[in-house]
N, C-alpha and C. Protein backbone atom coordinates (compact mmCIF):
# COMPACT_ATOMS: atom_id res chain seq x y z
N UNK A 1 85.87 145.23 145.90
CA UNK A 1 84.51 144.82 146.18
C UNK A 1 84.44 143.69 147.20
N UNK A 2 85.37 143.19 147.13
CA UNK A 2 85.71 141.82 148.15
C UNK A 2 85.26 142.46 150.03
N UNK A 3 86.04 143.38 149.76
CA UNK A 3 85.67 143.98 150.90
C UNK A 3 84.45 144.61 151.69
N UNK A 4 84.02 145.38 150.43
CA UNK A 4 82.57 145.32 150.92
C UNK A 4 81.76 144.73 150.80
N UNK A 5 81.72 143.49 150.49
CA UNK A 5 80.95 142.05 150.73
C UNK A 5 81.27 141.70 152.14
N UNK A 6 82.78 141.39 152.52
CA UNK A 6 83.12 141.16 153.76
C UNK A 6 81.93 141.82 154.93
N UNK A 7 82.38 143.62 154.87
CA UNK A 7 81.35 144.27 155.32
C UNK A 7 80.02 144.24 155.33
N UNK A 8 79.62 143.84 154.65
CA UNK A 8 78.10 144.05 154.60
C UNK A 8 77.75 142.56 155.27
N UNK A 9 78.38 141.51 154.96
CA UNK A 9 78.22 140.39 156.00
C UNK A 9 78.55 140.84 157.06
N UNK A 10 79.58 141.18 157.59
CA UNK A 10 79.64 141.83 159.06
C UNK A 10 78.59 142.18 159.84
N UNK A 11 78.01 143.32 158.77
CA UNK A 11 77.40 144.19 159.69
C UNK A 11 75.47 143.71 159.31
N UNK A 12 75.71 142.34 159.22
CA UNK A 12 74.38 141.30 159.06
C UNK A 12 74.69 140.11 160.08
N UNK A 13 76.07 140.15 160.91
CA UNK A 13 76.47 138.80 161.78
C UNK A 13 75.10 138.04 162.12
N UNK A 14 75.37 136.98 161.83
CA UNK A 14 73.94 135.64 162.57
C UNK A 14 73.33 135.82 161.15
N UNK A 15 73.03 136.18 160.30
CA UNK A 15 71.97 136.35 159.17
C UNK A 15 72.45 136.44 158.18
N UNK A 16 71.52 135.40 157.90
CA UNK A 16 72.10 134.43 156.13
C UNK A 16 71.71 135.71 155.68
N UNK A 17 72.39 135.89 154.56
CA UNK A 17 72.24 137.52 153.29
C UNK A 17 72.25 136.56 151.73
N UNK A 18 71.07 136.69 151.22
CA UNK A 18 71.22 136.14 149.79
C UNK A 18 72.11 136.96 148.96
N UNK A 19 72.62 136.26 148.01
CA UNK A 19 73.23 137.20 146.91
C UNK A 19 72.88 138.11 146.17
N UNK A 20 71.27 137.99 146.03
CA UNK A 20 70.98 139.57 145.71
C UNK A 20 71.40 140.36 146.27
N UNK A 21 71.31 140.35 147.70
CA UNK A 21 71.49 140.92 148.86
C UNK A 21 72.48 141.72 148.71
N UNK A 22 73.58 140.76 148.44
CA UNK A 22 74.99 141.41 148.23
C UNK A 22 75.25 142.25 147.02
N UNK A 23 74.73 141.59 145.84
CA UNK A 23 75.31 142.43 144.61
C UNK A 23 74.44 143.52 144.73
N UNK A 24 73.00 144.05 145.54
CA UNK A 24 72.52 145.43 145.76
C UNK A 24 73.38 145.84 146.41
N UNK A 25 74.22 145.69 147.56
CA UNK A 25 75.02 146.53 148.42
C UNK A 25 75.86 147.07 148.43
N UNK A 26 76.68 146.22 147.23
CA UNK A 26 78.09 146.20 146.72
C UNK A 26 77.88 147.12 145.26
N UNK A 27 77.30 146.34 144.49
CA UNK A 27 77.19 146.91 142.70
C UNK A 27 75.93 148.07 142.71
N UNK A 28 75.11 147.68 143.28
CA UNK A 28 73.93 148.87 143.38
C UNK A 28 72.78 148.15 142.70
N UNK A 29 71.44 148.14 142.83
CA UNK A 29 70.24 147.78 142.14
C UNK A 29 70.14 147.50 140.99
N UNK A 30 70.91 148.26 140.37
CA UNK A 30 70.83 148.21 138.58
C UNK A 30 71.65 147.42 138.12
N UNK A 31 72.34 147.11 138.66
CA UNK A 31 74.30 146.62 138.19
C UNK A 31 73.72 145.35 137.90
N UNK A 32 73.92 144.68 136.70
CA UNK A 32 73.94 143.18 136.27
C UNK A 32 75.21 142.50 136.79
N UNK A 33 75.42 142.14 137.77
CA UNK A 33 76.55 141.32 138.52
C UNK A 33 75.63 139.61 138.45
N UNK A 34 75.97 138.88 138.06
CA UNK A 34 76.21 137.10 138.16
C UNK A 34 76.43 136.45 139.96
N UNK A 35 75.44 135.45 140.13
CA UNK A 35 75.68 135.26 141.25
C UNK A 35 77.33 134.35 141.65
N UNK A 36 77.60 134.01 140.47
CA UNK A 36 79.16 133.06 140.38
C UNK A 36 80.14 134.09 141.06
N UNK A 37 79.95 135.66 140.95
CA UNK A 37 80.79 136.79 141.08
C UNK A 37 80.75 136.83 142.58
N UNK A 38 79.65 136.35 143.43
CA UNK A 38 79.55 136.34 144.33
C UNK A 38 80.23 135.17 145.36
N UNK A 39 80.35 134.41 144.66
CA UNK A 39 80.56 133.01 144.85
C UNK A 39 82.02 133.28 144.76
N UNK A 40 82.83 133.80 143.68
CA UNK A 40 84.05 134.01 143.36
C UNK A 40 85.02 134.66 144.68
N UNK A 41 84.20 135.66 144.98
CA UNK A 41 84.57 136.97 145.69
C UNK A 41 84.63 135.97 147.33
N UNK A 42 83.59 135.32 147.85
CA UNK A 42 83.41 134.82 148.91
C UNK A 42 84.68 133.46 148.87
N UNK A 43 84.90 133.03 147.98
CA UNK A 43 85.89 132.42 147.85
C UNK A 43 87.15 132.60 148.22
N UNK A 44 87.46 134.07 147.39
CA UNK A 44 88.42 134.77 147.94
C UNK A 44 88.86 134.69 149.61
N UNK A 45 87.56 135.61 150.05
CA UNK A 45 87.70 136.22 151.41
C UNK A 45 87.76 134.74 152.36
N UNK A 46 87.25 133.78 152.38
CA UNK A 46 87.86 132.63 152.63
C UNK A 46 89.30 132.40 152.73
N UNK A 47 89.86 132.38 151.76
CA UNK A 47 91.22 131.66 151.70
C UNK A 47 91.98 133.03 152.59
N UNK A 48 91.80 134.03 152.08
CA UNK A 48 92.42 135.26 153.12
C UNK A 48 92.06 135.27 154.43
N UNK A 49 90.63 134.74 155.27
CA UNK A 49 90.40 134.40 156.82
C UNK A 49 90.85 133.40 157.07
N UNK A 50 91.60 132.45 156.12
CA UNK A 50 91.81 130.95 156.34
C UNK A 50 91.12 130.33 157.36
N UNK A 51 89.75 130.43 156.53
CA UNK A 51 88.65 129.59 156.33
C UNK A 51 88.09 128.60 156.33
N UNK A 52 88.91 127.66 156.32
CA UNK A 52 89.01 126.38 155.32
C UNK A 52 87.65 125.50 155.42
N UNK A 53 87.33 125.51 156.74
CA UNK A 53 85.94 124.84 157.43
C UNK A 53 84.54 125.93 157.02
N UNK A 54 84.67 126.93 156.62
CA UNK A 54 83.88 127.45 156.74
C UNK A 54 82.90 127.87 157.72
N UNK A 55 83.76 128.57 158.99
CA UNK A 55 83.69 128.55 160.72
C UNK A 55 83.20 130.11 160.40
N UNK A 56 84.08 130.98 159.48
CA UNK A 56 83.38 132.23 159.61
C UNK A 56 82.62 133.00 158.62
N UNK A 57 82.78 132.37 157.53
CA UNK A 57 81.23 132.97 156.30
C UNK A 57 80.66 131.18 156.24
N UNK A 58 79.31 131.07 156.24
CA UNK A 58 79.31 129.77 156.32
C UNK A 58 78.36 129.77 154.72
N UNK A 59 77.84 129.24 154.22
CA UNK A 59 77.19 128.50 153.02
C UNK A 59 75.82 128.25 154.00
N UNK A 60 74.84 129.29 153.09
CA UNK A 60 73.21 128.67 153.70
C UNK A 60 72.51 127.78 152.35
N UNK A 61 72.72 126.77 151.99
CA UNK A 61 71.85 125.87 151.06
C UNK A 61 70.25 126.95 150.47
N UNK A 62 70.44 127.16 149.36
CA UNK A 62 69.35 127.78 149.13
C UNK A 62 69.20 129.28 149.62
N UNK A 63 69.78 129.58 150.44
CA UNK A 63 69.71 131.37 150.92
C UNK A 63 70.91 132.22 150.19
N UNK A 64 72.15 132.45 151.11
CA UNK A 64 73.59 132.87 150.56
C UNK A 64 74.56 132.54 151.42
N UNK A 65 74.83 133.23 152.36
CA UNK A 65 76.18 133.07 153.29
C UNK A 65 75.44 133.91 154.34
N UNK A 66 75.69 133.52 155.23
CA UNK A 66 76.15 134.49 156.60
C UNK A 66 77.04 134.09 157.80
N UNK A 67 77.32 135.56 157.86
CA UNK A 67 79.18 135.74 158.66
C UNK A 67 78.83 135.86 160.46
N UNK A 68 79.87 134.55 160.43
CA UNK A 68 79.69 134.13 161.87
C UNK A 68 80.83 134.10 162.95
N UNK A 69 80.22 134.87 164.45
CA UNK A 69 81.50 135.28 165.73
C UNK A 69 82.26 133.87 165.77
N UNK A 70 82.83 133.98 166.08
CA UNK A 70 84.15 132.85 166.61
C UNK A 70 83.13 131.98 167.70
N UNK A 71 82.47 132.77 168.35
CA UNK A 71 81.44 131.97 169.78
C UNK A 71 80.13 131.59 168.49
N UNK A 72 79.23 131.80 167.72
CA UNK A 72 78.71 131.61 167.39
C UNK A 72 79.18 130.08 166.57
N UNK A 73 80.35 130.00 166.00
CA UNK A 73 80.69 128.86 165.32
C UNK A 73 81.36 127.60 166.15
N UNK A 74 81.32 128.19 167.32
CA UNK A 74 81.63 127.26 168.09
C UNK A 74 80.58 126.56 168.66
N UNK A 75 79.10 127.25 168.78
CA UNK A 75 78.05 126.28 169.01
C UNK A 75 78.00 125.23 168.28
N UNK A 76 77.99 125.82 167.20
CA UNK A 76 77.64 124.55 165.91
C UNK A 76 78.62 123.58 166.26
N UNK A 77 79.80 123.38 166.68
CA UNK A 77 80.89 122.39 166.52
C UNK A 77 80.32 121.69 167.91
């Protein structure tokens, strides 16, 4: 599932995706998934992009994450 979280951020680049967002895309509408699961999973895929700054899934305060180009995270810096 890690993966298609990855994906589905991908294919949202520039745009924060709430965690509903994700556990519809991934688990499906019905699926009782926990937003911590989300949190868990993004954790993951972090330490595997070695991440550490959070340059390419970033943390939106209040929204979810959205997954960002190498040029896009370089504005911010």
């Amino acid at each position: 599932n890690d993966i298609k979280i990855l994906k589905h951020l991908k294919n949202q680049v520039g745009t924060p995706v709430s965690r509903n967002q994700l556990i519809d895309a991934v688990w499906g509408i019905d699926r009782e998934t926990s937003h911590r699961t989300i949190d868990n999973a993004i954790a993951r895929l972090r330490h595997l992009l070695g991440d550490t700054n959070e340059q390419i899934i970033r943390s939106v305060s209040g929204v979810g994450y959205v997954f960002e180009t190498k040029a896009q995270a370089r504005e911010k810096i």
